[in-house]
Structure formats: C-alpha cells, structure tokens
PDB file of N, CA and C in Angstrom:
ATOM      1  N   UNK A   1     -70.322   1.845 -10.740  1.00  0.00           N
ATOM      2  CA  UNK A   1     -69.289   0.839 -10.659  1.00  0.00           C
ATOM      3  C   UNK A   1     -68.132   1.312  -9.767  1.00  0.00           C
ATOM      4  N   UNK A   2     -67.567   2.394 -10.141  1.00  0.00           N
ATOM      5  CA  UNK A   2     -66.608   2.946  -9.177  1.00  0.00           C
ATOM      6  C   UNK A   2     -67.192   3.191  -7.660  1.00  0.00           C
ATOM      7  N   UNK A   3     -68.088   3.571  -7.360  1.00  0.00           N
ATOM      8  CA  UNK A   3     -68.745   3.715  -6.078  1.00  0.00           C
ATOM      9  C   UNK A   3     -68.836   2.254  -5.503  1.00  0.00           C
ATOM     10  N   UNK A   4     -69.246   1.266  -6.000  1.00  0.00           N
ATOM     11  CA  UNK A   4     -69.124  -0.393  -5.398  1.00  0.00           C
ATOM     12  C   UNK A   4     -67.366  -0.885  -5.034  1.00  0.00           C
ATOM     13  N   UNK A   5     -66.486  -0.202  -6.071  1.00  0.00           N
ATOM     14  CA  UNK A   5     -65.036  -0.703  -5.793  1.00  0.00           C
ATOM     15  C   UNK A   5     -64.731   0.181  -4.628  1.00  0.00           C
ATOM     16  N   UNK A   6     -65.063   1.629  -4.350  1.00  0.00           N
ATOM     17  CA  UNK A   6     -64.517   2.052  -3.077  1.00  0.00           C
ATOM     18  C   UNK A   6     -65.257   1.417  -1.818  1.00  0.00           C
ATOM     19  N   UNK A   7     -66.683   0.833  -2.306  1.00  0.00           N
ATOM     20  CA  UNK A   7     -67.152   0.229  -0.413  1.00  0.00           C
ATOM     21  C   UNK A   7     -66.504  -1.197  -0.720  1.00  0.00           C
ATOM     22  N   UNK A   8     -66.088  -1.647  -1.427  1.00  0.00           N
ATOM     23  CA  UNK A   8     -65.319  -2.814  -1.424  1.00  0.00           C
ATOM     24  C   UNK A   8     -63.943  -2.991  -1.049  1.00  0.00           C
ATOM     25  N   UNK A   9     -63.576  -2.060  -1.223  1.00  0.00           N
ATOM     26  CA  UNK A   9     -61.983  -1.719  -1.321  1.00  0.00           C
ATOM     27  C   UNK A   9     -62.208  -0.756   0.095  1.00  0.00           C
ATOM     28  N   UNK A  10     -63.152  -0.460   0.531  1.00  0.00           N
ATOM     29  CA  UNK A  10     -63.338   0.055   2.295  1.00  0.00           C
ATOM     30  C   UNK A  10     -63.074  -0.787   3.371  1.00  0.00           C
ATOM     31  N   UNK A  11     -64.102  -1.936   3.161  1.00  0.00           N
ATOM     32  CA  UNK A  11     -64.435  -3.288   3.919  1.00  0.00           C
ATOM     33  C   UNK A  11     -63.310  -3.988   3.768  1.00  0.00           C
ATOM     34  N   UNK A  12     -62.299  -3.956   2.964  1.00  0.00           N
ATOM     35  CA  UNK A  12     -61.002  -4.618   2.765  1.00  0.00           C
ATOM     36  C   UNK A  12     -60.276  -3.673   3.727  1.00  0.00           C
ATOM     37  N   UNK A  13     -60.334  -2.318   3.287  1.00  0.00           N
ATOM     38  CA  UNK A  13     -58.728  -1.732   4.272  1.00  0.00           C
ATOM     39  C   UNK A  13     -59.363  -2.049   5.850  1.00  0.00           C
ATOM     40  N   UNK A  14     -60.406  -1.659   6.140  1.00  0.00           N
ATOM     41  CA  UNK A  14     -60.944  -1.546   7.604  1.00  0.00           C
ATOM     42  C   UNK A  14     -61.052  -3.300   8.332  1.00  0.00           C
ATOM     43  N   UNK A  15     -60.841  -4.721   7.401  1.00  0.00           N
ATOM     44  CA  UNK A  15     -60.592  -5.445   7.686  1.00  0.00           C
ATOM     45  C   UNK A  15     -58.926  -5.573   8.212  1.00  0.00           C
ATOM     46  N   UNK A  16     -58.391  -5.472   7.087  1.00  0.00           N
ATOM     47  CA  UNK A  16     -56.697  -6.100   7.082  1.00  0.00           C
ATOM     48  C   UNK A  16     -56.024  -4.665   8.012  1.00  0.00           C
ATOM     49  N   UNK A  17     -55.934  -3.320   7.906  1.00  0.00           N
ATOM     50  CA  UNK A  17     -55.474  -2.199   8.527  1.00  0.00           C
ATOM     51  C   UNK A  17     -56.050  -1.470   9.591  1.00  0.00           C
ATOM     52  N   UNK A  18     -56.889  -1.729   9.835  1.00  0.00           N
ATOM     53  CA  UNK A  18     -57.894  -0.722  10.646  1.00  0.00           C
ATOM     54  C   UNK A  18     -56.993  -1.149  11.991  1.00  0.00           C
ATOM     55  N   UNK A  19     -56.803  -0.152  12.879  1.00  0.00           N
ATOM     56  CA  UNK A  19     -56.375  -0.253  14.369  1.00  0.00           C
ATOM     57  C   UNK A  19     -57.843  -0.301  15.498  1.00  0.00           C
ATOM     58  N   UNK A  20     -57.789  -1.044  16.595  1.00  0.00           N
ATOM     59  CA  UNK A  20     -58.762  -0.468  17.489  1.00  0.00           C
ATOM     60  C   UNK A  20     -58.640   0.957  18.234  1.00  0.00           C
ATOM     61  N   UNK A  21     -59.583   1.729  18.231  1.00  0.00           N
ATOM     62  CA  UNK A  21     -59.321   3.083  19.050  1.00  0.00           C
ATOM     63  C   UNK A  21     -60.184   3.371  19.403  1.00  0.00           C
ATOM     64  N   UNK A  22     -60.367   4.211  20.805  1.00  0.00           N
ATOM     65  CA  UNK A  22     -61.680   4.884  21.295  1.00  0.00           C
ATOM     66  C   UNK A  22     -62.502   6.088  21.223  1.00  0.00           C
ATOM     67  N   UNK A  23     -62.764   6.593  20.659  1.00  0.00           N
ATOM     68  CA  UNK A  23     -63.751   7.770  20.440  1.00  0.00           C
ATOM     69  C   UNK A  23     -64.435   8.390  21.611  1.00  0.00           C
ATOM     70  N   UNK A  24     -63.988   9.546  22.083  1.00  0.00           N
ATOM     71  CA  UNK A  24     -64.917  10.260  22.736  1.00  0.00           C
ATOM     72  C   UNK A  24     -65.555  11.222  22.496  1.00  0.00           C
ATOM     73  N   UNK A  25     -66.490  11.525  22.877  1.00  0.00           N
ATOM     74  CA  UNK A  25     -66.822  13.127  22.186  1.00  0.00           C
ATOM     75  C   UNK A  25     -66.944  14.158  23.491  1.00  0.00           C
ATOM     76  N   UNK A  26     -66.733  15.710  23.110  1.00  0.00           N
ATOM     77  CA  UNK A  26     -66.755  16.050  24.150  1.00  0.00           C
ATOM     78  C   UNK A  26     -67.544  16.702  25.070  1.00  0.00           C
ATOM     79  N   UNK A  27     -67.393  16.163  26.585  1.00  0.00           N
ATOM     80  CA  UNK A  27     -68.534  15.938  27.139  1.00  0.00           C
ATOM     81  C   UNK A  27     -69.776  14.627  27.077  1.00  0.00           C
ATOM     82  N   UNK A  28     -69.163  13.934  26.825  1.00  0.00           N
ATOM     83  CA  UNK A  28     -70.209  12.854  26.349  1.00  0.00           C
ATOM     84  C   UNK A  28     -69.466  11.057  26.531  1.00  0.00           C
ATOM     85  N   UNK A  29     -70.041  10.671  25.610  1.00  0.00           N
ATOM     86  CA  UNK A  29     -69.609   9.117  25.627  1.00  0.00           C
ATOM     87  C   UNK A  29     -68.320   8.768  25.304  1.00  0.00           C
ATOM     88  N   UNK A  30     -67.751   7.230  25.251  1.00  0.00           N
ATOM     89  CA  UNK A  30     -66.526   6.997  24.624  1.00  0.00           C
ATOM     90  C   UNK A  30     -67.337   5.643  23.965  1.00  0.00           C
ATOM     91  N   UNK A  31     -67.037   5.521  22.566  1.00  0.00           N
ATOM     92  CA  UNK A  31     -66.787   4.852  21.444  1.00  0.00           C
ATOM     93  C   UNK A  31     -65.919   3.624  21.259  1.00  0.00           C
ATOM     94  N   UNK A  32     -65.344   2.620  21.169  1.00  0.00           N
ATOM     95  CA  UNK A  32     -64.630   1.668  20.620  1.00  0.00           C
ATOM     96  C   UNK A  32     -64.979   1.420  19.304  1.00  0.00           C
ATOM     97  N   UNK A  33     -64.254   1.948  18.137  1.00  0.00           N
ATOM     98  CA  UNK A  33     -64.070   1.822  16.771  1.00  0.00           C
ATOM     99  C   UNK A  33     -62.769   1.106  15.977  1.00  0.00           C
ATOM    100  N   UNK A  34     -63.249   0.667  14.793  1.00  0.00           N
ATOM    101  CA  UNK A  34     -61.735   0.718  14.189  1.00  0.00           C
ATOM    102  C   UNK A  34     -61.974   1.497  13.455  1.00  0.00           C
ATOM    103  N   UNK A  35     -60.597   1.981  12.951  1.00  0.00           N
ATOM    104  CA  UNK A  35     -59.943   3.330  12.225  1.00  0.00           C
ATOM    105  C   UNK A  35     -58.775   2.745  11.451  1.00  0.00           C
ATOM    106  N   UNK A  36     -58.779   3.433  10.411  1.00  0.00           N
ATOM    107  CA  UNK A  36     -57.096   3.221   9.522  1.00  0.00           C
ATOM    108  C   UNK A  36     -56.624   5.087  10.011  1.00  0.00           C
ATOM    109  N   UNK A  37     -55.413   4.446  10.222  1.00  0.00           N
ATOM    110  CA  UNK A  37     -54.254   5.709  11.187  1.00  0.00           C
ATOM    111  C   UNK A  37     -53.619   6.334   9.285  1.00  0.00           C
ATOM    112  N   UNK A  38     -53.554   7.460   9.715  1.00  0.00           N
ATOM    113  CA  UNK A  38     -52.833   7.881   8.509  1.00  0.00           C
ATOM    114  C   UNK A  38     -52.450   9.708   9.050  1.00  0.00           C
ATOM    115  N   UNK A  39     -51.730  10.561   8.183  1.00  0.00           N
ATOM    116  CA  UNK A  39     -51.276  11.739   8.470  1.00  0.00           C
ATOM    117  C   UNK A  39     -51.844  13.070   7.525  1.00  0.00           C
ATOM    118  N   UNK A  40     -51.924  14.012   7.909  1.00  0.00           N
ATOM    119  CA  UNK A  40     -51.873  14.956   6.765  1.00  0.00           C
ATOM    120  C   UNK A  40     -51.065  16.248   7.258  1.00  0.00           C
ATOM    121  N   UNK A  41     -50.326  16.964   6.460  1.00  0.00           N
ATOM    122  CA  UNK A  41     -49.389  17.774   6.489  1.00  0.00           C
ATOM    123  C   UNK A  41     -50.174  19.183   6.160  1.00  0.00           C
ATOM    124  N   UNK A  42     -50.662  20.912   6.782  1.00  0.00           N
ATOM    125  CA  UNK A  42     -50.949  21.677   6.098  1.00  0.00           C
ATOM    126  C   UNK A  42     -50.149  22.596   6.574  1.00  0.00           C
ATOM    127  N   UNK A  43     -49.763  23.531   5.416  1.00  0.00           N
ATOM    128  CA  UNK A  43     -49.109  24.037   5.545  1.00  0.00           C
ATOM    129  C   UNK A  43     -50.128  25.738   5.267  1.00  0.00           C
ATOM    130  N   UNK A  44     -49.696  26.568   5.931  1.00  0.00           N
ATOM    131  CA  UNK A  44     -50.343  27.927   5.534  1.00  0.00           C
ATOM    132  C   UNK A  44     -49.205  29.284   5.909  1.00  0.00           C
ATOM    133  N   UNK A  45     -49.372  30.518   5.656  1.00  0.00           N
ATOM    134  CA  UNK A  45     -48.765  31.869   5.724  1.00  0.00           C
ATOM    135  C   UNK A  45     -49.256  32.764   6.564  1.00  0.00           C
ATOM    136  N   UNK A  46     -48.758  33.304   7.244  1.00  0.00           N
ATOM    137  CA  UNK A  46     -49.843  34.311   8.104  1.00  0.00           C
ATOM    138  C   UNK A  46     -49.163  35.565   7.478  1.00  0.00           C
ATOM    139  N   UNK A  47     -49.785  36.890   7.882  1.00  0.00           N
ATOM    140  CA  UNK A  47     -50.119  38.130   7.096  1.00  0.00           C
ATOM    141  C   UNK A  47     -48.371  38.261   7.261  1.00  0.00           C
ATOM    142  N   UNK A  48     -47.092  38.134   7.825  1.00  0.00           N
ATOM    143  CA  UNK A  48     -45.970  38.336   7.689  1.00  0.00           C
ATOM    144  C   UNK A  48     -45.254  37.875   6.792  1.00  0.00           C
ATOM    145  N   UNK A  49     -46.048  36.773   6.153  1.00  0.00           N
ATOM    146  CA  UNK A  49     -45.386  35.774   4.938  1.00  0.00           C
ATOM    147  C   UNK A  49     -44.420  34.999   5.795  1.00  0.00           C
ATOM    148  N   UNK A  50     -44.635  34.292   7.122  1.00  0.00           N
ATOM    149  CA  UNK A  50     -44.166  33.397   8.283  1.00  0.00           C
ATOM    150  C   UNK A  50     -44.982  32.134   7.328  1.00  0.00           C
ATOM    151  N   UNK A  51     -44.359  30.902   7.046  1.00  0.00           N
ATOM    152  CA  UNK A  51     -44.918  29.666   6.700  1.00  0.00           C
ATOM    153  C   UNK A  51     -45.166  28.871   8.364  1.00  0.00           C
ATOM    154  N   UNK A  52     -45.911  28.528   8.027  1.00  0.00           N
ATOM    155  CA  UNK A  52     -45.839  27.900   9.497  1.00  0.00           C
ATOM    156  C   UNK A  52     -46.541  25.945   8.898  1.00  0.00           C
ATOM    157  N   UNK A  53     -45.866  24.827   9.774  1.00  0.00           N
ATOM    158  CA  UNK A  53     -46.473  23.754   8.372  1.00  0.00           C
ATOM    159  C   UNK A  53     -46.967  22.754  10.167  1.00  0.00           C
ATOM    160  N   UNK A  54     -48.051  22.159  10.242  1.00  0.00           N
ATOM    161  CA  UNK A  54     -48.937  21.477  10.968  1.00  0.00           C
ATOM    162  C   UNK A  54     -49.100  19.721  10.209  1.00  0.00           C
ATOM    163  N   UNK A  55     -48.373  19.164  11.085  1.00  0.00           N
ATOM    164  CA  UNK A  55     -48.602  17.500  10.767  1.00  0.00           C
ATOM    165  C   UNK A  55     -49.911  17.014  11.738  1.00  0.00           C
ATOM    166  N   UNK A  56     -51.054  16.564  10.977  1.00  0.00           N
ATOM    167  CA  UNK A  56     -51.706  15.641  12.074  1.00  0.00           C
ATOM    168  C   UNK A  56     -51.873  14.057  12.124  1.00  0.00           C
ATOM    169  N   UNK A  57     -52.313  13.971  12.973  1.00  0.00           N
ATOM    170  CA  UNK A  57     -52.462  12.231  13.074  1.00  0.00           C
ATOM    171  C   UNK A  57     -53.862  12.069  12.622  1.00  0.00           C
ATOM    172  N   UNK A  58     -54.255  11.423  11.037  1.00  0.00           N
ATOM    173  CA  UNK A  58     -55.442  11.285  10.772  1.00  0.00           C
ATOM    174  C   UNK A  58     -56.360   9.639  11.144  1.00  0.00           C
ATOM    175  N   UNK A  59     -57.486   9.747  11.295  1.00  0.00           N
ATOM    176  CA  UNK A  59     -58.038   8.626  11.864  1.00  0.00           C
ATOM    177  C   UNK A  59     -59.063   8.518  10.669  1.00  0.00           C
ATOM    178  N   UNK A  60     -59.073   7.529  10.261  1.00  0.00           N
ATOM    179  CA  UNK A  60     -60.206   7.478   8.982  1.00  0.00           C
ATOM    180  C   UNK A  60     -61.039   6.154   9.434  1.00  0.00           C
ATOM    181  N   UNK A  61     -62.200   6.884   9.524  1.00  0.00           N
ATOM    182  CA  UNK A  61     -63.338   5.863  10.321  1.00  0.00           C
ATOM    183  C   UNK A  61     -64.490   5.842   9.416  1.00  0.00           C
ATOM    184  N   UNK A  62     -64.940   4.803   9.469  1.00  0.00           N
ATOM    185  CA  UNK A  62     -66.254   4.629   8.137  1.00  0.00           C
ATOM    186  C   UNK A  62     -67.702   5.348   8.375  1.00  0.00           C
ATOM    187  N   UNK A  63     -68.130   6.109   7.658  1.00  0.00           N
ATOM    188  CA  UNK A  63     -69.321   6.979   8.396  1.00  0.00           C
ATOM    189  C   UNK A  63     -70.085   6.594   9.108  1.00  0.00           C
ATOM    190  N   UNK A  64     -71.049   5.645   8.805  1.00  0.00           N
ATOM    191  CA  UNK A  64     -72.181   5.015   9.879  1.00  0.00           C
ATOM    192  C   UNK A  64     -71.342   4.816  11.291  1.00  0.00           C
ATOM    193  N   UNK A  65     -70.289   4.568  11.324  1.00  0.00           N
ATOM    194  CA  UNK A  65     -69.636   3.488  12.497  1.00  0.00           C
ATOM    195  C   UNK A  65     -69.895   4.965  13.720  1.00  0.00           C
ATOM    196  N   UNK A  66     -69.782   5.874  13.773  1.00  0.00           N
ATOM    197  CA  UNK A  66     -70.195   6.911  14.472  1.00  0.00           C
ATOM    198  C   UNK A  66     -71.368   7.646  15.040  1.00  0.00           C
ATOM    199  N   UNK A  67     -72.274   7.645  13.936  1.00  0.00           N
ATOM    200  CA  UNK A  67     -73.681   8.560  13.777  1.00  0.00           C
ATOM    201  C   UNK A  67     -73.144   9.606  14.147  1.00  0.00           C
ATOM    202  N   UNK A  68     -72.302  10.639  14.187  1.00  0.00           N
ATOM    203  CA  UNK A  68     -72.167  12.157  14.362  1.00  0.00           C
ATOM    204  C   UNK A  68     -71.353  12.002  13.580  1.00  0.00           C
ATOM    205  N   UNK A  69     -71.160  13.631  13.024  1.00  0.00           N
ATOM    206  CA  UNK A  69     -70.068  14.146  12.891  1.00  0.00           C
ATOM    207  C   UNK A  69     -69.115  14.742  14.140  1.00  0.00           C
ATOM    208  N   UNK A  70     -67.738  14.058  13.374  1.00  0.00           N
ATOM    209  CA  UNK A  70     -66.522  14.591  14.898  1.00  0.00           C
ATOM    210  C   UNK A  70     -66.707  15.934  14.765  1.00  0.00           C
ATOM    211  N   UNK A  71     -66.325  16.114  16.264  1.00  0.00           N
ATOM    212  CA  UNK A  71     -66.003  18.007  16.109  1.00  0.00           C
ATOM    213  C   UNK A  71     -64.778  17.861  16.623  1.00  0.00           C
ATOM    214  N   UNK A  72     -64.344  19.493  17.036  1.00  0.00           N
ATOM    215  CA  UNK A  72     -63.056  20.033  17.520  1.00  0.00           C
ATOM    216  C   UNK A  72     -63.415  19.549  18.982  1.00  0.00           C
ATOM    217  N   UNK A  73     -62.608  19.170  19.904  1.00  0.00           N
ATOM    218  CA  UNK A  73     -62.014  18.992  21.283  1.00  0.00           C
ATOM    219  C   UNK A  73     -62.936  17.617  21.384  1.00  0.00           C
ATOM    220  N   UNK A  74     -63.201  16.573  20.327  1.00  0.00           N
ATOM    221  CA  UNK A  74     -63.271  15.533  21.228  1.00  0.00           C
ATOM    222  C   UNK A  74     -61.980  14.731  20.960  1.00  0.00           C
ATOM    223  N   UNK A  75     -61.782  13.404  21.949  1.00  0.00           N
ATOM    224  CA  UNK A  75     -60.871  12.995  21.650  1.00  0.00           C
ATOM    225  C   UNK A  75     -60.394  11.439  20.935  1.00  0.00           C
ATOM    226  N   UNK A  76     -59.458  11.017  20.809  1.00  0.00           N
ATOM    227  CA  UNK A  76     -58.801   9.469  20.098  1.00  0.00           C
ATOM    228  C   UNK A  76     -58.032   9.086  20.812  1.00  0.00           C
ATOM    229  N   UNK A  77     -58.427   7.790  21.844  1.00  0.00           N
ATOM    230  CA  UNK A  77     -57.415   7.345  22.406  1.00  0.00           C
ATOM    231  C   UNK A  77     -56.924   6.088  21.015  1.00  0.00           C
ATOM    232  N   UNK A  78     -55.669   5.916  21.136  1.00  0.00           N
ATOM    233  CA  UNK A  78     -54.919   5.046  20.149  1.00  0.00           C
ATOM    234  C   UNK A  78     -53.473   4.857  20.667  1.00  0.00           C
ATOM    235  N   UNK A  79     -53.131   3.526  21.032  1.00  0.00           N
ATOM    236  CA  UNK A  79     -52.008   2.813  21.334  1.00  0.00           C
ATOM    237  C   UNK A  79     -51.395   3.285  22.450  1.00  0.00           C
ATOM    238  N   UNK A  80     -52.453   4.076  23.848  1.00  0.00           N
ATOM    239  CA  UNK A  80     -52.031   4.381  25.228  1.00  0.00           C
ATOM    240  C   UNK A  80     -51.558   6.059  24.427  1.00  0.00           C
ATOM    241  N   UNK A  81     -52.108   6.620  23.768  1.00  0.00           N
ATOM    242  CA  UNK A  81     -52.212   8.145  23.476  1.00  0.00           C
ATOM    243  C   UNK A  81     -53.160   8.715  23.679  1.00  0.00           C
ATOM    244  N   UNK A  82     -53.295  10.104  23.907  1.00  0.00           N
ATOM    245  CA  UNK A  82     -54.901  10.761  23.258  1.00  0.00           C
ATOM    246  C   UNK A  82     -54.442  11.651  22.510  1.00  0.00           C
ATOM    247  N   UNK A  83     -55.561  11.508  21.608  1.00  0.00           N
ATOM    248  CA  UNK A  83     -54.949  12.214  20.294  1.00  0.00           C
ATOM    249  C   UNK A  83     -56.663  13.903  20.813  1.00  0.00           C
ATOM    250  N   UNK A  84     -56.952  15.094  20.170  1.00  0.00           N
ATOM    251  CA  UNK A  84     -57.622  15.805  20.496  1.00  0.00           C
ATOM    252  C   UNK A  84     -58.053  16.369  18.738  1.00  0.00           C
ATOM    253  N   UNK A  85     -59.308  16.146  18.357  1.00  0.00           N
ATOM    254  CA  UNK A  85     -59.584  16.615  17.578  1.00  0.00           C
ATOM    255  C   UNK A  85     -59.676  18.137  17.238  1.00  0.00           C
ATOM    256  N   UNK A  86     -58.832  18.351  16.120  1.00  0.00           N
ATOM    257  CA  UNK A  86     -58.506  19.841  15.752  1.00  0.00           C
ATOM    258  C   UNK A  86     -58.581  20.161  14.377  1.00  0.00           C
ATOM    259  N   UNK A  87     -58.768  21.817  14.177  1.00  0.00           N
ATOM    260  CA  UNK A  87     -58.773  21.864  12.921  1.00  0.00           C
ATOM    261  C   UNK A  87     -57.674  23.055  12.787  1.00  0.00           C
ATOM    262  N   UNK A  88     -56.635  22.603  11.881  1.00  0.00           N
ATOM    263  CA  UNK A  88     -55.472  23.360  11.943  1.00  0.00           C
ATOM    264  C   UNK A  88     -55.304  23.676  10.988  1.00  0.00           C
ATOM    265  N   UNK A  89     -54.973  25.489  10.942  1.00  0.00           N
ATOM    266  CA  UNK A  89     -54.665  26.045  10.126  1.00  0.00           C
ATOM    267  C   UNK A  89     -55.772  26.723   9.194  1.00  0.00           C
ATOM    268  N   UNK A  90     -56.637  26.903  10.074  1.00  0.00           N
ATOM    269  CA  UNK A  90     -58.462  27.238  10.063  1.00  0.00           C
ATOM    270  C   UNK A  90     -58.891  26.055   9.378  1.00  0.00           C
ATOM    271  N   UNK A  91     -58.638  25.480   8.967  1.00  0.00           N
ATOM    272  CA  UNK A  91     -59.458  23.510   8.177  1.00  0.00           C
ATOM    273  C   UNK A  91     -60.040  23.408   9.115  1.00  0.00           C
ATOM    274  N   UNK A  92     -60.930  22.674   8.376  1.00  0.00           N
ATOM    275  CA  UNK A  92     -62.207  21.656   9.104  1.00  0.00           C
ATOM    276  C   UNK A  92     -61.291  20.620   9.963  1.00  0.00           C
ATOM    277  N   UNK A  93     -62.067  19.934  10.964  1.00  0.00           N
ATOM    278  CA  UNK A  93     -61.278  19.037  11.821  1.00  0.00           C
ATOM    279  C   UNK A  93     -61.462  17.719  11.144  1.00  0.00           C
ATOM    280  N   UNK A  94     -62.356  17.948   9.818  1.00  0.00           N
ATOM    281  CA  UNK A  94     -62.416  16.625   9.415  1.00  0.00           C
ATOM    282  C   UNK A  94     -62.915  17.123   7.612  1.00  0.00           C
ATOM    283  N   UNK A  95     -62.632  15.996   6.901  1.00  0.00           N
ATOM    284  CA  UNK A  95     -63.200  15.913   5.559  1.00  0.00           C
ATOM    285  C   UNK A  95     -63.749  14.366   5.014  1.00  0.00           C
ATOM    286  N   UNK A  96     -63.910  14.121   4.187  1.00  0.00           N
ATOM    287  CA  UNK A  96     -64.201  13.254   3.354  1.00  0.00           C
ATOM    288  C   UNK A  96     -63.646  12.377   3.095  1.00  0.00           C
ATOM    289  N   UNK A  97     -63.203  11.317   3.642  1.00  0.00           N
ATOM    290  CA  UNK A  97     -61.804  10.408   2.843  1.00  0.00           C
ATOM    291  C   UNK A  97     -61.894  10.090   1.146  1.00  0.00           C
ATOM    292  N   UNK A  98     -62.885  10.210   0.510  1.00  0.00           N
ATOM    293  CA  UNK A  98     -63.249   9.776  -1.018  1.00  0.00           C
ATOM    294  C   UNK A  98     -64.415  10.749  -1.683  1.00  0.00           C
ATOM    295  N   UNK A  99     -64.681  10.459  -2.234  1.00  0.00           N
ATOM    296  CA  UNK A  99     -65.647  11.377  -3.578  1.00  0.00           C
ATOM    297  C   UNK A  99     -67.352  10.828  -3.228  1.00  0.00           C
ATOM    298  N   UNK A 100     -67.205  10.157  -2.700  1.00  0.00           N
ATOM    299  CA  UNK A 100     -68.988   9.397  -2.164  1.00  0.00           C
ATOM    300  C   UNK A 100     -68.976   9.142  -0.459  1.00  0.00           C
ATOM    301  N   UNK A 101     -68.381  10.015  -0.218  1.00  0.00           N
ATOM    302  CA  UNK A 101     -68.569   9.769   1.536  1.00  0.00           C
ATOM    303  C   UNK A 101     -68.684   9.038   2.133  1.00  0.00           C
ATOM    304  N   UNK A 102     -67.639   7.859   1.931  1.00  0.00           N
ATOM    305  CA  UNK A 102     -67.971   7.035   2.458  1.00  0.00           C
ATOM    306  C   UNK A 102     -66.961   7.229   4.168  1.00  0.00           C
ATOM    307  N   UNK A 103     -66.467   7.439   4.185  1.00  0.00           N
ATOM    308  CA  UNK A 103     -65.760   7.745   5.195  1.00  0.00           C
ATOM    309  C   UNK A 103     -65.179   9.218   5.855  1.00  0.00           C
ATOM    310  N   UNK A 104     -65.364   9.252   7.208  1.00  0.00           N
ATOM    311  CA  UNK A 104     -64.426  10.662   7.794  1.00  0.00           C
ATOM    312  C   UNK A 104     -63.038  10.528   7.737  1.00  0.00           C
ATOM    313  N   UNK A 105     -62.349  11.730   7.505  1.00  0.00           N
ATOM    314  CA  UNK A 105     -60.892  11.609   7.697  1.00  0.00           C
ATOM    315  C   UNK A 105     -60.626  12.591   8.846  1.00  0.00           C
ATOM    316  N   UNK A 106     -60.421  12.409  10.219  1.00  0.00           N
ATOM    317  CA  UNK A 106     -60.121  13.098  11.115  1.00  0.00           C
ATOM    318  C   UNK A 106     -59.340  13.685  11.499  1.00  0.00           C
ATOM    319  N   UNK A 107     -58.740  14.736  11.543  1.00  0.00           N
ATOM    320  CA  UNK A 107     -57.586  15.230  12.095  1.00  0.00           C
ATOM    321  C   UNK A 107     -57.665  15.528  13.374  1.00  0.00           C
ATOM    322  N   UNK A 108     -56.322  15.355  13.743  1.00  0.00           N
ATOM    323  CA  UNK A 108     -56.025  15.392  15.377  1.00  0.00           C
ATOM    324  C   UNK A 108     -54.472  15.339  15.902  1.00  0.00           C
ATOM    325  N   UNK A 109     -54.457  16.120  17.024  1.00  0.00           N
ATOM    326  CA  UNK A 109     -53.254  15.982  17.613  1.00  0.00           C
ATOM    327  C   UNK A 109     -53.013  15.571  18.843  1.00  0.00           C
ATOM    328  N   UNK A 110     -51.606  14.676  19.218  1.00  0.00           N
ATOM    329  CA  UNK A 110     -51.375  14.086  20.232  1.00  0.00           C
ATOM    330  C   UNK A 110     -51.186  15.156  21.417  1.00  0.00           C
ATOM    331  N   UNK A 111     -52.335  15.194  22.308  1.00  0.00           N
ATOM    332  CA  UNK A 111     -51.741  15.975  23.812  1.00  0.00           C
ATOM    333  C   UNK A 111     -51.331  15.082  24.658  1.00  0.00           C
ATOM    334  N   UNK A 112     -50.027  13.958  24.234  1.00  0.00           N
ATOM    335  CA  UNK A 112     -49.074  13.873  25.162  1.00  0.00           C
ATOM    336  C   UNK A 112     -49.799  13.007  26.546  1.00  0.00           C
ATOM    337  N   UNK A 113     -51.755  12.936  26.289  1.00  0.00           N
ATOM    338  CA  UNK A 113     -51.765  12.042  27.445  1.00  0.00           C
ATOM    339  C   UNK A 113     -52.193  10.471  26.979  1.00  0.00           C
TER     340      UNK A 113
END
C-alpha cells in the first residue's frame, strides 16, 4: 500500500513540479527530461577538524526516464545553466529519492556555463 502512494504521489509531483532539463552524459548523448529541482547540504571534517559544508543542486528524475545510472562529470542543463554531476564530500553523485527506488536524486554543481 505504501509503495502504490509513493508512485502515485510521484506521477503527481513530476506532473504539477517537475522542470524541463537536459541530460547529458559524458561523452555521449543529451536527454530532454523532467526533473523536480531540489538541494542537499553535506557537510564533512577533514583530518584538521576544518568543517568544510557543500550545497548541491539536486535533480530528482524518475528511474526508467533514463535507463543508466548518472555518473560523476555528466551534465544538467536547467534554466540556461549547466549544472556537472558530482559527488561531494566522497558521496555518491547520486542516491535514492525514497525507500523503493523509485527515483534518482542527483547531485550536482553549477559550472557557471
């Protein structure tokens, strides 16, 4: 039952929120997807006890809508940006958006082109 309310409650956000954006991978093709835009904050210590804290721009795209998994250095164009898939702060460049996979949550940062 809970697994039917999150692909229901998927097909709802990716209707009403989802942005258009392009997917590239790298070395390879470019994509036209929608995505819901969202952030994640990590924060980590290096051996000096220096905090150092990393905001990214997350892209949460519904699994099938891809057939790969993202890696590191491809990219997200979104609203005349490119965003560059990364994994900061040794993290994965991507996780799970929910508990049944239904979706990637991408992290990435804006290089400014």
């Amino acid at each position: 039952m809970i697994q039917s309310g999150i692909a229901h409650m998927r097909a709802i956000q990716m209707q009403s929120v989802a942005s258009d954006v392009v997917y590239k991978r790298l070395g390879g093709d470019a994509l036209s997807v929608k995505a819901v835009v969202g952030r994640t904050i990590f924060r980590s210590t290096d051996v000096d006890g220096i905090w150092t804290r990393v905001e990214t721009r997350d892209f949460i795209v519904p699994r099938g809508t891809l057939g790969f998994e993202p890696q590191v250095g491809d990219e997200i164009e979104f609203l005349g940006n490119t965003y560059e898939v990364l994994a900061p702060s040794g993290e994965p460049c991507w996780r799970w958006s929910d508990a049944f996979h239904t979706a990637y949550r991408i992290h990435a940062k804006n290089t400014g082109g």
